[in-house]
Protein backbone atom coordinates (compact mmCIF):
# COMPACT_ATOMS: atom_id res chain seq x y z
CA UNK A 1 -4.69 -4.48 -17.18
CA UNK A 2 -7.09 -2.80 -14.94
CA UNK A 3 -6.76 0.94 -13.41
CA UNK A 4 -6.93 1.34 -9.46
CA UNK A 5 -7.67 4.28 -7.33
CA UNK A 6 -6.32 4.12 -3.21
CA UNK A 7 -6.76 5.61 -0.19
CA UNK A 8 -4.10 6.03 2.37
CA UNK A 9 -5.04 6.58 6.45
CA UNK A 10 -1.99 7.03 8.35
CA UNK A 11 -2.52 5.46 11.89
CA UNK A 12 0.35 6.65 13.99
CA UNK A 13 3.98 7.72 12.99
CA UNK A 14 4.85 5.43 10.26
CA UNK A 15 1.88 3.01 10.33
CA UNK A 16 -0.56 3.10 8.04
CA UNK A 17 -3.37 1.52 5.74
CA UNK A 18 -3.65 1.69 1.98
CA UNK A 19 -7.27 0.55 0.56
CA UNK A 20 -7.29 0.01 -3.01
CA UNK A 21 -10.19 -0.83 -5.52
CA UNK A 22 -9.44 -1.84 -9.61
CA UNK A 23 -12.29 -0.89 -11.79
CA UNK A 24 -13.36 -4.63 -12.01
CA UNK A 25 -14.60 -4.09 -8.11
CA UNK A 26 -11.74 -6.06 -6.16
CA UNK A 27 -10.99 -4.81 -2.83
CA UNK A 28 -6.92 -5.00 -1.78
CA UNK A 29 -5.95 -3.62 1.78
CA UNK A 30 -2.27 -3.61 2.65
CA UNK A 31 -0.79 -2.10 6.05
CA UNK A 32 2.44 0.82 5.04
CA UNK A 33 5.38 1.33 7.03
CA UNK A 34 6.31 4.97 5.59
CA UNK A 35 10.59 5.37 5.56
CA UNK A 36 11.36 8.40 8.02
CA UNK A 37 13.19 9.67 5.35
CA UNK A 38 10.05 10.08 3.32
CA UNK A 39 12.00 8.15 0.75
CA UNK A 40 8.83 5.29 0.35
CA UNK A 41 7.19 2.67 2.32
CA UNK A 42 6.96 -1.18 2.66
CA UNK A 43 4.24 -2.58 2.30
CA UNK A 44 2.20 -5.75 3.75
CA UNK A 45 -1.17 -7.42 2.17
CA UNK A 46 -3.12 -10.65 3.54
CA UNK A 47 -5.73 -11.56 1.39
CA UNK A 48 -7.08 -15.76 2.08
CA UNK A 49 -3.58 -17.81 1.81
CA UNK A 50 -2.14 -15.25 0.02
CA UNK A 51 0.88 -12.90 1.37
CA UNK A 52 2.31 -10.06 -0.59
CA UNK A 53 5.16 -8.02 0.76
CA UNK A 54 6.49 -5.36 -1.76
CA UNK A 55 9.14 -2.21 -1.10
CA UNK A 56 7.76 1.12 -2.66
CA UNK A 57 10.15 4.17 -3.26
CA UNK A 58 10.40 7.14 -5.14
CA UNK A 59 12.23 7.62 -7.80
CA UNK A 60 14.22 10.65 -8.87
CA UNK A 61 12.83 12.78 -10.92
């Protein structure tokens, strides 16, 4: 199991970017599409042949 650590730029409304490194040095970068209702995002990651598309949201607490 390896620990990450992310960055998130938000281009414009609901786009944005999420960089993320694991402590083993691998670079993911995934384009968000934040919910309006602030309720999570989806996200999108290219990587070679690869495609990853996951849905994020919060849980309650």
């Amino acid at each position: 199991m390896a620990g990450y650590q992310s960055r998130f730029i938000q281009d414009e409304n609901c786009i944005g970017r999420i960089r993320q490194q694991d402590d083993r040095g691998m670079t993911y970068a995934y384009t968000a599409i934040l919910r309006s209702d602030g309720s999570g995002y989806v996200y999108l990651q290219t990587k070679g042949d690869d495609l990853t598309v996951a849905l994020v949201e919060k849980s309650a607490s």
